[in-house]
Protein backbone atom coordinates (compact mmCIF):
# COMPACT_ATOMS: atom_id res chain seq x y z
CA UNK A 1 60.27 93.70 117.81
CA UNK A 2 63.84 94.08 116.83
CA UNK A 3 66.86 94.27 118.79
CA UNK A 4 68.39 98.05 119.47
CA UNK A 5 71.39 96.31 120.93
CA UNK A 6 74.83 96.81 118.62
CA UNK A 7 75.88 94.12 116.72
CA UNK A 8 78.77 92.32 117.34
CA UNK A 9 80.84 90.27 114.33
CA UNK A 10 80.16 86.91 114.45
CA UNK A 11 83.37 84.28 113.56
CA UNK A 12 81.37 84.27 109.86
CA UNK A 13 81.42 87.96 109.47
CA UNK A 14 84.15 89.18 110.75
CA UNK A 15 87.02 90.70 108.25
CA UNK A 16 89.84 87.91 107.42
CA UNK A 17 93.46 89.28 106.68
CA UNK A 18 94.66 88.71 103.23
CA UNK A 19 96.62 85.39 102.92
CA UNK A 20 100.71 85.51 103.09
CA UNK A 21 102.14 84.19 100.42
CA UNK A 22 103.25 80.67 99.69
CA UNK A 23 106.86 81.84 99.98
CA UNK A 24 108.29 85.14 100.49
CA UNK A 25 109.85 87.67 97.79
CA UNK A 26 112.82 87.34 99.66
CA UNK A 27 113.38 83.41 98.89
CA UNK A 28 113.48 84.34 94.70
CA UNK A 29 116.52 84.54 92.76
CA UNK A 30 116.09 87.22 90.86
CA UNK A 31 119.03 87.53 87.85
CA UNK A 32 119.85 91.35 86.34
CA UNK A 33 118.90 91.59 82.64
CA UNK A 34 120.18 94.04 79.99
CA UNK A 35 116.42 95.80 79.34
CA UNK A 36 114.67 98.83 81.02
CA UNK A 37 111.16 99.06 81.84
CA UNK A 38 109.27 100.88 79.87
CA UNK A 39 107.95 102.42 83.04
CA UNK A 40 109.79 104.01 84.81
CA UNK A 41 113.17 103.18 83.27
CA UNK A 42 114.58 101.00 86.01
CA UNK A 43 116.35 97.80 85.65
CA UNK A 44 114.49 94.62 84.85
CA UNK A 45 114.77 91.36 86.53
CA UNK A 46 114.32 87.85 85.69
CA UNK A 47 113.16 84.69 88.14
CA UNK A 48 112.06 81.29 86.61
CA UNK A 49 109.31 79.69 88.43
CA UNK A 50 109.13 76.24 89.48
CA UNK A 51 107.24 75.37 86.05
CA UNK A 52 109.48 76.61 84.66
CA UNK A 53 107.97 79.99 83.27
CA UNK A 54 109.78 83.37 83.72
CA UNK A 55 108.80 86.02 85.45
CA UNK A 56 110.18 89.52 84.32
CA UNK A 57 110.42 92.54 87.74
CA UNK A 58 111.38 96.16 87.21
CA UNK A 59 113.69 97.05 90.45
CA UNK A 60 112.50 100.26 90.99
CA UNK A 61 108.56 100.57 90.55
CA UNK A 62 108.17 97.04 91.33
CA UNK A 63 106.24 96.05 87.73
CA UNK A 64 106.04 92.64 87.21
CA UNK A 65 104.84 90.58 84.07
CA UNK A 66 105.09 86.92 82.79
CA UNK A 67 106.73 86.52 79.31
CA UNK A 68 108.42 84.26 77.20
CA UNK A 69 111.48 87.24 77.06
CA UNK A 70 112.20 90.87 78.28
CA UNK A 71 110.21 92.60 76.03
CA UNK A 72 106.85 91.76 78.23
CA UNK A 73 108.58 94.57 80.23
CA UNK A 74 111.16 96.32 78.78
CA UNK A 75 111.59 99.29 76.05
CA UNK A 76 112.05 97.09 73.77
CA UNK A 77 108.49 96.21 73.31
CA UNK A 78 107.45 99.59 72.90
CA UNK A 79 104.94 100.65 70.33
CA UNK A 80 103.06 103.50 69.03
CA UNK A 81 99.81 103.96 69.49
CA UNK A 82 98.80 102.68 65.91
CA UNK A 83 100.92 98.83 66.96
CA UNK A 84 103.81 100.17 64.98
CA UNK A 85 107.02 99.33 66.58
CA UNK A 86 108.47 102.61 68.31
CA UNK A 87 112.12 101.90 67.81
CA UNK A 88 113.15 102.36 70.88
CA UNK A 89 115.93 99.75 72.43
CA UNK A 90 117.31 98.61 75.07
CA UNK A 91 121.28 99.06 75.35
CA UNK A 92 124.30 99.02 77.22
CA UNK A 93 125.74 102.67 78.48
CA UNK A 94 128.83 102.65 77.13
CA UNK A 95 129.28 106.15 79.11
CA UNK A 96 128.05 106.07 82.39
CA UNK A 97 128.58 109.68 84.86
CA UNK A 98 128.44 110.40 88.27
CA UNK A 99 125.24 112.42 87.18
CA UNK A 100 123.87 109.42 85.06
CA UNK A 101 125.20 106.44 86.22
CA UNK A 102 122.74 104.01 84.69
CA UNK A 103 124.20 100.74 83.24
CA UNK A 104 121.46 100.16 80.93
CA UNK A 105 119.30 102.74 78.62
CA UNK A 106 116.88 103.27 76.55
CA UNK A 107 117.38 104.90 72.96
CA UNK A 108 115.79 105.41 69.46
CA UNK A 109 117.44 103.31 66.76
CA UNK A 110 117.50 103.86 63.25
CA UNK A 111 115.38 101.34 61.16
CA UNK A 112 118.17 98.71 60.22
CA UNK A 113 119.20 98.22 64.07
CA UNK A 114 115.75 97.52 64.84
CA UNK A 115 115.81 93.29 65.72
């Protein structure tokens, strides 16, 4: 007859906690690009890993993607729905206000400024 008694977690069953880590976010040096993510629009990072790939972070929502240069992130690569290249770029605000103080922006180019 079976057992009514609760069941208790054995050392096989019970829940693990996720593992930490190797090393902590806060031991990366991250460098400031000149891109946007596509995002959210924030300011995109750079690290190189110990192999020596490089690993591109937006600062505000936290995206992160590997890549061989910014545009695995950034407005740059942005394309239409169709694969055709959007036009949009990344560039330097060359007027930054109190009310839009960003450093870097987004903005449609015409076709010959496209790179």
């Amino acid at each position: 007859m079976p057992s009514t008694l609760p069941i208790t977690p054995t050392e096989k069953t019970r829940q693990r906690p996720e593992k930490a880590p190797l090393r902590a976010d806060s031991e990366f040096v991250w460098s400031l690009t000149s891109h946007c993510c596509r995002i959210c629009f924030g300011r995109i990072l750079v690290r190189e890993t110990f192999d020596r790939r490089k690993v591109y972070r937006c600062s505000c929502c936290e995206t992160e993607a590997e890549g061989h240069s910014e545009k695995a992130l950034c407005c740059c690569g942005l394309k239409l729905k169709t694969g055709v290249d959007a036009g949009v770029r990344c560039v330097v605000n060359e007027d930054p206000t109190p009310e839009f103080p960003a450093r870097v922006i987004a903005r449609q180019v015409d076709h010959h400024e496209r790179k």
